[in-house]
C-alpha atoms as a PDB file:
ATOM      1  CA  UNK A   1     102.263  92.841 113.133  1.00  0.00           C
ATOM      2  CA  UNK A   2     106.088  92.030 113.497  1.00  0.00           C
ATOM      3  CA  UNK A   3     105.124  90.021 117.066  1.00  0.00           C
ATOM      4  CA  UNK A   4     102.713  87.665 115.032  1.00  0.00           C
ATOM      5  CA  UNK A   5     102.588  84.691 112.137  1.00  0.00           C
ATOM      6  CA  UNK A   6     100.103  85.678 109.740  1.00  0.00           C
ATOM      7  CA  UNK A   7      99.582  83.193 106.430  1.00  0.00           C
ATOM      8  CA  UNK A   8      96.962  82.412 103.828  1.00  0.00           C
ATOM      9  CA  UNK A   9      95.722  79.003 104.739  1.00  0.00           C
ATOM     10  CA  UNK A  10      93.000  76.862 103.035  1.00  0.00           C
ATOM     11  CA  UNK A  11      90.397  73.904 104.226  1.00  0.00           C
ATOM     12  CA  UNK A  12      87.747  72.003 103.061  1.00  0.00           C
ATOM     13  CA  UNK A  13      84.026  71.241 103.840  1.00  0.00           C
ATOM     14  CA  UNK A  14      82.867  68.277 102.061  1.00  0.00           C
ATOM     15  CA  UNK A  15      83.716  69.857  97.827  1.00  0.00           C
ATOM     16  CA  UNK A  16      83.668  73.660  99.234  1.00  0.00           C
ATOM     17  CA  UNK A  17      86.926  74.881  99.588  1.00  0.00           C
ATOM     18  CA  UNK A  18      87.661  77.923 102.005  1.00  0.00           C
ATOM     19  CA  UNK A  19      90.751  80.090 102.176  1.00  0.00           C
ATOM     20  CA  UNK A  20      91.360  82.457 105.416  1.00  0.00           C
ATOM     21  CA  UNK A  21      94.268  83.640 107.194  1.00  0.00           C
ATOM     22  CA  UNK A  22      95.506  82.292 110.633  1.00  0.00           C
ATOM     23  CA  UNK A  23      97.328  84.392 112.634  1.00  0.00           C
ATOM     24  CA  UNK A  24      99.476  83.286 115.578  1.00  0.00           C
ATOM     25  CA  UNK A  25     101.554  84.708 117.927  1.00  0.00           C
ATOM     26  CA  UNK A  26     105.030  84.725 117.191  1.00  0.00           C
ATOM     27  CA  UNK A  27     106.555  84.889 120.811  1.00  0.00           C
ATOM     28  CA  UNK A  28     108.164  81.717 121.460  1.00  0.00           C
ATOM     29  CA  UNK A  29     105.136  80.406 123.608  1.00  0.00           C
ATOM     30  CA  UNK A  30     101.572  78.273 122.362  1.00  0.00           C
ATOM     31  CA  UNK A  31      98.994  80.106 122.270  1.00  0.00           C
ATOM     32  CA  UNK A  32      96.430  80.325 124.921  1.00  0.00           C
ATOM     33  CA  UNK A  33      93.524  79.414 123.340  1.00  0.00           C
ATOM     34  CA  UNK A  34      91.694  80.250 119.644  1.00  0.00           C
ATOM     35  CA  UNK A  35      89.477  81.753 117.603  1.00  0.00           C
ATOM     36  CA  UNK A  36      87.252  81.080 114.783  1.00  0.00           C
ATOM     37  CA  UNK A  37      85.839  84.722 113.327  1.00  0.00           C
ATOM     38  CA  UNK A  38      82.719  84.429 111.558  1.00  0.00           C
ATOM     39  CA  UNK A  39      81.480  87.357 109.219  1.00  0.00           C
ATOM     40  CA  UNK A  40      77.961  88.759 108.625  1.00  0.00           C
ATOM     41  CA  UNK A  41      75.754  88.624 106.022  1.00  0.00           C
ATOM     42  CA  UNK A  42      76.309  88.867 102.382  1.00  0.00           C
ATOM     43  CA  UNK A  43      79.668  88.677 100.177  1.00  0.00           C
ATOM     44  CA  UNK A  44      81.981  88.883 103.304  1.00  0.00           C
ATOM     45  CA  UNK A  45      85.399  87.868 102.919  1.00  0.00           C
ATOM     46  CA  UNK A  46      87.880  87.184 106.080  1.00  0.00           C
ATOM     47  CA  UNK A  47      88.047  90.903 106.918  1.00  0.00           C
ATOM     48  CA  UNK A  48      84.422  91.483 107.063  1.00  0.00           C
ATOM     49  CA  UNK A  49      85.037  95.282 106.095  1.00  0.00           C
ATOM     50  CA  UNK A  50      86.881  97.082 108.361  1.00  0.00           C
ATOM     51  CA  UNK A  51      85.956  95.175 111.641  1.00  0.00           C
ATOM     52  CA  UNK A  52      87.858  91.941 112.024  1.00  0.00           C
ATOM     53  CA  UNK A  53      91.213  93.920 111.920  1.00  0.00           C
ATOM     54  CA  UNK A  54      91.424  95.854 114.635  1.00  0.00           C
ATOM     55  CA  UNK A  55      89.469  92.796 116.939  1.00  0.00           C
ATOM     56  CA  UNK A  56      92.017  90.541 115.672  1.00  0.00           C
ATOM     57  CA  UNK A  57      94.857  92.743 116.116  1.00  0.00           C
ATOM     58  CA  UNK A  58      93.571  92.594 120.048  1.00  0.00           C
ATOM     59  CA  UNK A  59      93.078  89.110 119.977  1.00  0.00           C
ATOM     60  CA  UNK A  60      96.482  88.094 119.183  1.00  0.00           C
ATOM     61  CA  UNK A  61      97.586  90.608 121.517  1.00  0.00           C
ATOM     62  CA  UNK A  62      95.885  88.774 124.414  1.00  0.00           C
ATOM     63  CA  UNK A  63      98.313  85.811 123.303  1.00  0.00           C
ATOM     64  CA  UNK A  64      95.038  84.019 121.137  1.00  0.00           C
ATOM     65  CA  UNK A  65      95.566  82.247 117.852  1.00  0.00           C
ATOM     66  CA  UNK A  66      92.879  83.765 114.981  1.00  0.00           C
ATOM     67  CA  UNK A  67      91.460  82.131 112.177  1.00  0.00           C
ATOM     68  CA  UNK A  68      89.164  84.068 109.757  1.00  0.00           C
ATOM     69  CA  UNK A  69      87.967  83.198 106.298  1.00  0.00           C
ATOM     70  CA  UNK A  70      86.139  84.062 103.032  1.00  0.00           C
ATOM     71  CA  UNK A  71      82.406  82.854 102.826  1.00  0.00           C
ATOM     72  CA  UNK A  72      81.692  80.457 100.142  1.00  0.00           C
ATOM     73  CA  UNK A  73      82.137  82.159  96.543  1.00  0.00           C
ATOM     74  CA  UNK A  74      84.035  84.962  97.858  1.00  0.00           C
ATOM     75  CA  UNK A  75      87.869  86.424  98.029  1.00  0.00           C
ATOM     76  CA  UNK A  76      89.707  82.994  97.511  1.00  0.00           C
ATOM     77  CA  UNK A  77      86.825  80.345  98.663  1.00  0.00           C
ATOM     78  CA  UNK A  78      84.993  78.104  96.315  1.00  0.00           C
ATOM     79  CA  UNK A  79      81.153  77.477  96.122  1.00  0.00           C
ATOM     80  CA  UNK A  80      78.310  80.008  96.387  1.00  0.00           C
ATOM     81  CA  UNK A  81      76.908  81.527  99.476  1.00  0.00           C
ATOM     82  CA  UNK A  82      73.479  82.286  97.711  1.00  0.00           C
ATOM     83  CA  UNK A  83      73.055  78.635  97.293  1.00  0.00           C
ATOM     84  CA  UNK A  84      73.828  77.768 101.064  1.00  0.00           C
ATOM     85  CA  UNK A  85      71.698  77.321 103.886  1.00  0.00           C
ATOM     86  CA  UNK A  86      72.340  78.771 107.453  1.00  0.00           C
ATOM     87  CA  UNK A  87      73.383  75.146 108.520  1.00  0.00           C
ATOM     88  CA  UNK A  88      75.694  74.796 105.340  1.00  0.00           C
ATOM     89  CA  UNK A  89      77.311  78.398 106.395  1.00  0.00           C
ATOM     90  CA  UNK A  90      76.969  76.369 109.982  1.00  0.00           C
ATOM     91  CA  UNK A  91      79.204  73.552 108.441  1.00  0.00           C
ATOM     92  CA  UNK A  92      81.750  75.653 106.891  1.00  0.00           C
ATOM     93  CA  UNK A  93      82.788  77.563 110.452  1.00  0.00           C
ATOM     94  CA  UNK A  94      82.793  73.527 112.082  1.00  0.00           C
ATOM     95  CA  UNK A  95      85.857  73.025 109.517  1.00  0.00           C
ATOM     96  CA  UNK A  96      86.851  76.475 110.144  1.00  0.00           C
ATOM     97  CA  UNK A  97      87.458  75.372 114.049  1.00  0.00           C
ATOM     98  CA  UNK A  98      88.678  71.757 113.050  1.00  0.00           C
ATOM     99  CA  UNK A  99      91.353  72.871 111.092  1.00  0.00           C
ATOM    100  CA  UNK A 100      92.167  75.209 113.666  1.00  0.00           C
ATOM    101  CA  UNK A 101      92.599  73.231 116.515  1.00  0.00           C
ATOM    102  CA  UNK A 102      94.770  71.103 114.467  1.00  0.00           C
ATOM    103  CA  UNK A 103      97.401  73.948 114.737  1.00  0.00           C
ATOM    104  CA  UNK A 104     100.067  72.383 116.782  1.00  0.00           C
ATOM    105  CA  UNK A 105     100.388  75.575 118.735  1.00  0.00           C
ATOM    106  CA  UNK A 106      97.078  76.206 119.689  1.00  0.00           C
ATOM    107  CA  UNK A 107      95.430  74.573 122.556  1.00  0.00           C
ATOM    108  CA  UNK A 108      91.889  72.742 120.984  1.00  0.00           C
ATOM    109  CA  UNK A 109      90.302  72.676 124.590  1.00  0.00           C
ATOM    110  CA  UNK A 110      90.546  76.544 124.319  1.00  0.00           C
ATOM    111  CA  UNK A 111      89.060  77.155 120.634  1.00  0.00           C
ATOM    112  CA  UNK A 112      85.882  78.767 120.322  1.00  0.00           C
ATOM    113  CA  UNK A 113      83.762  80.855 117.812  1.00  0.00           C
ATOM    114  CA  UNK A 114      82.754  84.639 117.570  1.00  0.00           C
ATOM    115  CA  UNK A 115      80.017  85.427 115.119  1.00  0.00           C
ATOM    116  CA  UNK A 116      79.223  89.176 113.947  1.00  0.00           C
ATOM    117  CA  UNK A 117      75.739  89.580 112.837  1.00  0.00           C
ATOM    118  CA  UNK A 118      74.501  87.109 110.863  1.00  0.00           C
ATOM    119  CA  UNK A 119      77.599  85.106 111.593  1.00  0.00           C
ATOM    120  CA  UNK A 120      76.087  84.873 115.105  1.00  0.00           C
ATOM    121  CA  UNK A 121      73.434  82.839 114.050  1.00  0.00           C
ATOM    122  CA  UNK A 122      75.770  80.628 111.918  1.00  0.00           C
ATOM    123  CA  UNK A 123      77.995  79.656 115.581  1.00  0.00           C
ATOM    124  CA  UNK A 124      74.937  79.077 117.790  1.00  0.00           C
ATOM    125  CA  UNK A 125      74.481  76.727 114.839  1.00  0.00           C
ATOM    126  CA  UNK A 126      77.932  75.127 115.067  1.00  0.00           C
ATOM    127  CA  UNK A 127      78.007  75.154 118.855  1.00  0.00           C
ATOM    128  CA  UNK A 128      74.870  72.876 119.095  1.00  0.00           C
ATOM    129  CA  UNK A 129      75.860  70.559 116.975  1.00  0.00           C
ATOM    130  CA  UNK A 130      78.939  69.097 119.153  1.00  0.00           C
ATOM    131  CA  UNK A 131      79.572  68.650 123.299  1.00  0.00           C
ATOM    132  CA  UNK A 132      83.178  70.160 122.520  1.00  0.00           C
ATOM    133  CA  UNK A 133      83.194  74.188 121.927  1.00  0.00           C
ATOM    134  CA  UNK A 134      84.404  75.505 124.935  1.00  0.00           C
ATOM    135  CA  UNK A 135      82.665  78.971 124.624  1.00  0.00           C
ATOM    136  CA  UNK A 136      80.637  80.958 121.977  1.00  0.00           C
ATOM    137  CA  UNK A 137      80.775  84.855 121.430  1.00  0.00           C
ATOM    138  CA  UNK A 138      78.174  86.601 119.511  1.00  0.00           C
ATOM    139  CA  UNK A 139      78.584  89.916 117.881  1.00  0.00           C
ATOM    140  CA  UNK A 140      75.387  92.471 117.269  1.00  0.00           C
ATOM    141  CA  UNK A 141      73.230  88.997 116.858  1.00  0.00           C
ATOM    142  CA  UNK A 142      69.536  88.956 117.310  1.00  0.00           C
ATOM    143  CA  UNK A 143      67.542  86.366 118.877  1.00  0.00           C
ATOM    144  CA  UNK A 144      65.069  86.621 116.279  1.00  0.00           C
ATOM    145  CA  UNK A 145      64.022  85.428 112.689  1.00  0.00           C
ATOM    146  CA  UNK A 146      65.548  87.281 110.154  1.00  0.00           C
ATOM    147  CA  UNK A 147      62.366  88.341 108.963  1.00  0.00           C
ATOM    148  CA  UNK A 148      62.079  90.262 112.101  1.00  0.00           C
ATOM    149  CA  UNK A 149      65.267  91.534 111.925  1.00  0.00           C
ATOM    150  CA  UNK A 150      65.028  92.559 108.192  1.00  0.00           C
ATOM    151  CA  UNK A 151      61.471  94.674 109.217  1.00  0.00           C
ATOM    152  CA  UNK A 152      63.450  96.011 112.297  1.00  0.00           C
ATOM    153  CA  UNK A 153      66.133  97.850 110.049  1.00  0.00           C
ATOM    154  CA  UNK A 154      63.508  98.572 107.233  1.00  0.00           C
ATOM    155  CA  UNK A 155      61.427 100.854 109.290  1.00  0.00           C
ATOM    156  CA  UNK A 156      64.380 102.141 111.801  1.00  0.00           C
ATOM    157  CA  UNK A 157      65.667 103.367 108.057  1.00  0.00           C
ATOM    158  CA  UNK A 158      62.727 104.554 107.026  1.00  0.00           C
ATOM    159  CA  UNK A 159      62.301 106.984 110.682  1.00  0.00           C
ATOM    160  CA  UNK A 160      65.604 107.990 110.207  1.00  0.00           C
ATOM    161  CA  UNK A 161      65.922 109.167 107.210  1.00  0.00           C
ATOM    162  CA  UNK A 162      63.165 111.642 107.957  1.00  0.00           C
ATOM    163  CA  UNK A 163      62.315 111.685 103.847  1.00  0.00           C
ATOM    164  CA  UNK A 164      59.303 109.814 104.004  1.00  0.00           C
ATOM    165  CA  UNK A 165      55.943 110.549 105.272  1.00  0.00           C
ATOM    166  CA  UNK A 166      53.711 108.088 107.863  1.00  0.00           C
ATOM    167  CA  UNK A 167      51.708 106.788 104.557  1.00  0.00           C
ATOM    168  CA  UNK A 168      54.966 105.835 103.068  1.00  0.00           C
ATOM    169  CA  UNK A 169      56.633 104.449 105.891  1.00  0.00           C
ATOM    170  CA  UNK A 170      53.521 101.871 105.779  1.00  0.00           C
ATOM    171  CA  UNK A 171      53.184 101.109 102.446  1.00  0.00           C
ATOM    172  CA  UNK A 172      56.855 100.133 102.472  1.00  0.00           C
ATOM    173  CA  UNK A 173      56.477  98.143 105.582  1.00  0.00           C
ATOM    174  CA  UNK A 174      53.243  96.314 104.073  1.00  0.00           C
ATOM    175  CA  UNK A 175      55.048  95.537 101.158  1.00  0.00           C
ATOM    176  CA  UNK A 176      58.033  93.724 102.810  1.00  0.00           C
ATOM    177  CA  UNK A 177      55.476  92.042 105.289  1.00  0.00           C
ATOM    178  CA  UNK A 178      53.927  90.777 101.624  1.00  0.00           C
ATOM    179  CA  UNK A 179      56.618  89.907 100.269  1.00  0.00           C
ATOM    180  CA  UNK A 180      57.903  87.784 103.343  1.00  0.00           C
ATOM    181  CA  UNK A 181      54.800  85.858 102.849  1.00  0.00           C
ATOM    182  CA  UNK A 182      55.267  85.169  99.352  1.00  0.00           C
ATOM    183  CA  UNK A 183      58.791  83.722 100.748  1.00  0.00           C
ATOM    184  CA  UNK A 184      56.677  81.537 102.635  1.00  0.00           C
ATOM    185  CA  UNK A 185      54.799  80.369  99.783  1.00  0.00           C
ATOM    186  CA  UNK A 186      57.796  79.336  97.636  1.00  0.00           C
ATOM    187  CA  UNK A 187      57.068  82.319  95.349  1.00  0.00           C
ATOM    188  CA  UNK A 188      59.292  82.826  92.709  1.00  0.00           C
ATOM    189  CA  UNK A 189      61.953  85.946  91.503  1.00  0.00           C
ATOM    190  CA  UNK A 190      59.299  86.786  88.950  1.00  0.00           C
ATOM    191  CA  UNK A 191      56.683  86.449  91.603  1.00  0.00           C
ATOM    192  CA  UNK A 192      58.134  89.053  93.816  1.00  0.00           C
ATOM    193  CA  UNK A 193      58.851  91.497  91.325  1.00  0.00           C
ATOM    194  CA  UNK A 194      55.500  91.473  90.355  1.00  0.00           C
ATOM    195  CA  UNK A 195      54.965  92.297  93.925  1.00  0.00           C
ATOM    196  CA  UNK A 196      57.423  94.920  94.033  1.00  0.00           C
ATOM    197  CA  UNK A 197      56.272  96.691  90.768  1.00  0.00           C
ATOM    198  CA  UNK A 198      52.578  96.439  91.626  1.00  0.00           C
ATOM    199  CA  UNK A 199      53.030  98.828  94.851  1.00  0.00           C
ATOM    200  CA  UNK A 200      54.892 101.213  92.593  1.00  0.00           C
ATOM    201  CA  UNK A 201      58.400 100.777  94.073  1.00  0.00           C
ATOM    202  CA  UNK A 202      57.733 102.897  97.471  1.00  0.00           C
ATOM    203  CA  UNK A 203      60.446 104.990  98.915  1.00  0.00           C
ATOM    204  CA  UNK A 204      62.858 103.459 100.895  1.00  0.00           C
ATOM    205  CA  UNK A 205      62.154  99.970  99.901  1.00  0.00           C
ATOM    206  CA  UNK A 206      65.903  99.652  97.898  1.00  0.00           C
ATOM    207  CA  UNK A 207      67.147  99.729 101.803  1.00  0.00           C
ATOM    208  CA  UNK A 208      66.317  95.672 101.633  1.00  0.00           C
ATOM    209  CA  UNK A 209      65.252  94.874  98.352  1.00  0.00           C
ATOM    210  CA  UNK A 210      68.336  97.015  96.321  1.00  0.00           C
ATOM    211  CA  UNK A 211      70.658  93.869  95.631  1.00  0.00           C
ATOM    212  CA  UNK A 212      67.991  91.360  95.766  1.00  0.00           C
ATOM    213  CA  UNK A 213      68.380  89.321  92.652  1.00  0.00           C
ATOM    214  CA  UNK A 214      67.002  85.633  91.684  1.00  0.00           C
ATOM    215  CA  UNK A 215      69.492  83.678  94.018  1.00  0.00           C
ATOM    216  CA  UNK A 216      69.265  86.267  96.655  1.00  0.00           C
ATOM    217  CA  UNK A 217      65.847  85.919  96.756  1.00  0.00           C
ATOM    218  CA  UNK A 218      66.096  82.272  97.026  1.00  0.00           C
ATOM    219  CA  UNK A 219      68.878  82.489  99.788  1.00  0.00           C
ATOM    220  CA  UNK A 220      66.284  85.079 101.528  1.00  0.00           C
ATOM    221  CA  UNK A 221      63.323  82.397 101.490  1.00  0.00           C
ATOM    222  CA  UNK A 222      65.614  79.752 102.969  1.00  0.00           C
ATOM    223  CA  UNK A 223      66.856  82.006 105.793  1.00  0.00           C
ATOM    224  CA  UNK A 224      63.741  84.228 106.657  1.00  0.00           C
ATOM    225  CA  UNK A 225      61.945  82.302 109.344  1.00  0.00           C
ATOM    226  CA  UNK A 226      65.049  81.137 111.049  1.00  0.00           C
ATOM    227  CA  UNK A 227      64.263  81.015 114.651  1.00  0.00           C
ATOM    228  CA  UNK A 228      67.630  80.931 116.359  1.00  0.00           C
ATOM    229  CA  UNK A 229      65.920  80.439 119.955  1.00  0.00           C
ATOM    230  CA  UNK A 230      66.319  76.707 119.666  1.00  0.00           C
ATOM    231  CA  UNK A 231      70.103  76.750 119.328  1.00  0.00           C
ATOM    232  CA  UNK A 232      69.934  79.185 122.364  1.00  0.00           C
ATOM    233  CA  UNK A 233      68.402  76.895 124.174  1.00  0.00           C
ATOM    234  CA  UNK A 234      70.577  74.036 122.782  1.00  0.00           C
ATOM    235  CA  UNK A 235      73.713  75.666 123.873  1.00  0.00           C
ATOM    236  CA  UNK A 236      75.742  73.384 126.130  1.00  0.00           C
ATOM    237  CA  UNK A 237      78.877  75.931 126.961  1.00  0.00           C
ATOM    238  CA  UNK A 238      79.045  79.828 127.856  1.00  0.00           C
ATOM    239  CA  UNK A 239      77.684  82.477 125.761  1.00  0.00           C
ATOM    240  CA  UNK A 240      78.957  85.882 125.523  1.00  0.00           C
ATOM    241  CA  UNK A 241      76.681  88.385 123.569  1.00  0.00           C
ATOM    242  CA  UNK A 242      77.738  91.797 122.690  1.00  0.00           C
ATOM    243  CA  UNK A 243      75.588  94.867 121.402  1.00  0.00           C
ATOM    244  CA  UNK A 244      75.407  98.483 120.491  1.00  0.00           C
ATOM    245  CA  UNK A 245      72.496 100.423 122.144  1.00  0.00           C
ATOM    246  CA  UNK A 246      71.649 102.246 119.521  1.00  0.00           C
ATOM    247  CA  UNK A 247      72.446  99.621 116.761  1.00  0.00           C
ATOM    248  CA  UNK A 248      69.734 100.614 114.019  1.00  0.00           C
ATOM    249  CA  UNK A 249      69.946  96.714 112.947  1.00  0.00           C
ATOM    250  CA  UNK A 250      68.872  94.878 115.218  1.00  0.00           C
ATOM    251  CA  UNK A 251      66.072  94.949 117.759  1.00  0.00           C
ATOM    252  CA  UNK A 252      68.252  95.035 120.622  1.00  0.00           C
ATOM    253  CA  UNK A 253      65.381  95.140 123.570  1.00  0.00           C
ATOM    254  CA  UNK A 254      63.566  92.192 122.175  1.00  0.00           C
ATOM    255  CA  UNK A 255      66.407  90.262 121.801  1.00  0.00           C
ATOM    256  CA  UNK A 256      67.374  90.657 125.361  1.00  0.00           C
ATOM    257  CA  UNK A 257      64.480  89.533 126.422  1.00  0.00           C
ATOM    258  CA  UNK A 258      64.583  86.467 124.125  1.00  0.00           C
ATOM    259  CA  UNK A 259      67.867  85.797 125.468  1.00  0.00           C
ATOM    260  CA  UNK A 260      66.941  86.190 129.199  1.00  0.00           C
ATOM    261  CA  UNK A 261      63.989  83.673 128.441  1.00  0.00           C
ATOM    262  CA  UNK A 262      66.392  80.974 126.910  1.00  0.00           C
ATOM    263  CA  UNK A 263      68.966  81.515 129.025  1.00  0.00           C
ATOM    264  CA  UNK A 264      66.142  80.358 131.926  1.00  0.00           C
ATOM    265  CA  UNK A 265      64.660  77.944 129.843  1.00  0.00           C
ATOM    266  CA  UNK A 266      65.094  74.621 132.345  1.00  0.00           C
ATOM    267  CA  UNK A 267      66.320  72.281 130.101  1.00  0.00           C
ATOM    268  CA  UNK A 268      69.854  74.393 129.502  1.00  0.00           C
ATOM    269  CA  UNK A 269      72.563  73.021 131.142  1.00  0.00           C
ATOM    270  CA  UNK A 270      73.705  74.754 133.901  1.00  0.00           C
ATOM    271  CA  UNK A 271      76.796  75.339 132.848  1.00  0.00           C
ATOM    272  CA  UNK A 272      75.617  77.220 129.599  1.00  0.00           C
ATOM    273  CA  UNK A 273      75.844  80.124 131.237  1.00  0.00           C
ATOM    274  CA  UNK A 274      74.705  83.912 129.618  1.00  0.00           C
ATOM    275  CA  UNK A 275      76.717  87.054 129.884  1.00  0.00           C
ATOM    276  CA  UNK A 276      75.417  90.006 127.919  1.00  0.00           C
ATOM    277  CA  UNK A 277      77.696  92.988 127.716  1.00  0.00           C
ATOM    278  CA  UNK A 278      75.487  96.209 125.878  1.00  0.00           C
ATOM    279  CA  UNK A 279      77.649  99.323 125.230  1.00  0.00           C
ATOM    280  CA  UNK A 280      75.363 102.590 125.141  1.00  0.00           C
ATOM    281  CA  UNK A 281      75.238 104.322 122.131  1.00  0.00           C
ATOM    282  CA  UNK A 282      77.593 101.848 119.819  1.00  0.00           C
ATOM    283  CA  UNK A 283      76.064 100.949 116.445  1.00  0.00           C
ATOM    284  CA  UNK A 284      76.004  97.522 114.904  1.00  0.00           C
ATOM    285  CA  UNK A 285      79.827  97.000 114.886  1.00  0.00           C
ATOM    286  CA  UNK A 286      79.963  98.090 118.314  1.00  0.00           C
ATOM    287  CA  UNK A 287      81.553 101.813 117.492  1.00  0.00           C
ATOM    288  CA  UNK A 288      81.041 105.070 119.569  1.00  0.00           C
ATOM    289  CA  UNK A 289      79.218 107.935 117.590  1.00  0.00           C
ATOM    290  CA  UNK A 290      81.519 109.237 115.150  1.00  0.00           C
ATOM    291  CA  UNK A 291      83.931 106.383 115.452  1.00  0.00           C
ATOM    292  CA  UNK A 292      85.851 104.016 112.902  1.00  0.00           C
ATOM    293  CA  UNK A 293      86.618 100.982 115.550  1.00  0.00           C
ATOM    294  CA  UNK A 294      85.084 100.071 118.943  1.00  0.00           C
ATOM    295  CA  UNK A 295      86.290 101.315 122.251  1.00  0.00           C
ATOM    296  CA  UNK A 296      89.321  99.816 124.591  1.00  0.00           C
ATOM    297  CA  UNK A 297      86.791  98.684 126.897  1.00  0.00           C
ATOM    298  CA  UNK A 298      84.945  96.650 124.100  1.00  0.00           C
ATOM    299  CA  UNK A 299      88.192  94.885 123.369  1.00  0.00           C
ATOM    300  CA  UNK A 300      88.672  93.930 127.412  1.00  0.00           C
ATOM    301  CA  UNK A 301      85.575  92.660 128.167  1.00  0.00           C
ATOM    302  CA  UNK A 302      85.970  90.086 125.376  1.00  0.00           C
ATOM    303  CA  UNK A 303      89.475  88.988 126.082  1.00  0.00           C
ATOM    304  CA  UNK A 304      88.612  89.129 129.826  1.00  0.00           C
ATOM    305  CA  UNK A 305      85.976  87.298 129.533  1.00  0.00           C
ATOM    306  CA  UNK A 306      87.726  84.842 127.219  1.00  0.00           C
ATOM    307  CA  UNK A 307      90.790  84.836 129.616  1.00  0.00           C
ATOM    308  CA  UNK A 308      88.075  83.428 132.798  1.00  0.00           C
ATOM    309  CA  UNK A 309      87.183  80.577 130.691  1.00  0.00           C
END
């Protein structure tokens, strides 16, 4: 990291304070245009594990100026993520890309978002909401509710662990489906452990429910039926969305599809143009069977495509 500027930084939505790290390169020139990394879901700081090093490491390779950053309540950034809607988290990456473009070296015309998992949903969020984001990348994002994506990963678990029989496999899945509804129905912590106790606990349920606690739950009810097909159709700049085939996450075939539909839909501007890149076999961070980082090619067709816009 000798070729590059790397320092904590810090910025503010509304009373939340957020600290990150921008990185810059350090080779005498602007940069050519920036980034705004958003992580997935749950306590994810500016790292988001393992996977924003090596893709920002690439990025700032390709000559473009990264800022990442801790979700509310976590690493160094104030406020609770529990107690945050997708459209607060939504907020936080718009000050993420403000402060950003006020870099001196980086060009603001250029400055976009990329959104990993959950984070995707957070920039189609941000990207609607203003006629100025040049481009939006999205990272192992589904085009469906969470809920659908939750039940998705639930019972792609459940098959794959091979531990379970067929009548456990259901009772599991009828349980989540129940207590989804009693997320529709405002049903309290108590309420859903009720729920949860009543069907005896059935294997493989800790998959989804294992962390859930009273503000989880709550964060959970706000974010379940979040349909992110409006902000796809709301986009008003150029989309690029990656996936692993065989991500066990996410349903990636119906989210194609969902794509596809929006990306036709006849009230998109025409230059909101799709590009979906899948890469066969790559999980839900995008990484080759047996693999700790994506491929080469993963990292090209992201700063190429970045680079034609």
């Amino acid at each position: 990291m000798e070729d590059v500027e790397v320092r904590d930084v810090e910025f503010a939505n509304g009373p939340v304070r957020l600290a990150g790290s921008l990185s810059e390169p350090r080779r005498g020139a602007a940069a050519r245009a920036g980034v705004v990394l958003v992580g997935g879901s749950g306590p994810t700081d500016r790292h988001n594990g393992t996977f924003f090093p090596p893709l920002r490491r690439h990025l700032l390779d390709a000559g473009i100026a990264v800022l990442s950053y801790d979700k509310r309540g976590v690493g160094g950034s104030s406020g609770d993520w529990r107690a945050a809607t997708l459209t607060d988290l939504a907020a936080d990456a718009t000050a993420a890309l403000d402060f950003l473009r006020s870099r001196p070296g980086v060009p603001s015309e250029a400055a976009g978002f990329f959104g990993h998992s959950e984070g995707g949903w957070v920039v189609l969020r941000a990207a609607t909401a203003r006629d100025d984001i040049p481009w939006v990348v999205t990272n192992s994002c589904p085009a469906t509710t969470p809920a659908v994506q939750e039940r998705h990963a639930l019972a792609q678990h459940l098959r794959a662990t091979r531990a379970h029989s067929r009548s456990d496999v259901g009772r599991t899945l009828d349980l989540y489906d129940r207590l989804i509804e009693a997320g529709r129905r405002d049903a309290d912590f108590a309420t859903a452990l009720r729920l949860v106790d009543q069907a005896g606990r059935p294997p493989g349920l800790e998959f989804y429910w294992g962390d859930v606690d009273d503000s989880i739950w709550n964060f959970l009810k706000r974010k379940q039926d979040h349909d992110p097909t409006g902000d796809l159709r709301a986009l008003r700049c150029p989309h690029l969305a990656l996936f692993g085939g065989s991500d066990p996450l996410i349903p990636v075939a119906d989210t194609l599809r969902a794509l596809g539909t929006s990306a036709a839909d006849a009230s998109r501007p025409r230059h909101a143009t799709l590009t979906v890149e899948v890469f066969p076999g790559a999980d839900h961070r995008l990484r080759p069977p047996g693999a700790a980082e994506p491929p080469p090619e993963y990292f090209t067709r992201l700063t190429d495509w970045l680079r034609r816009r």
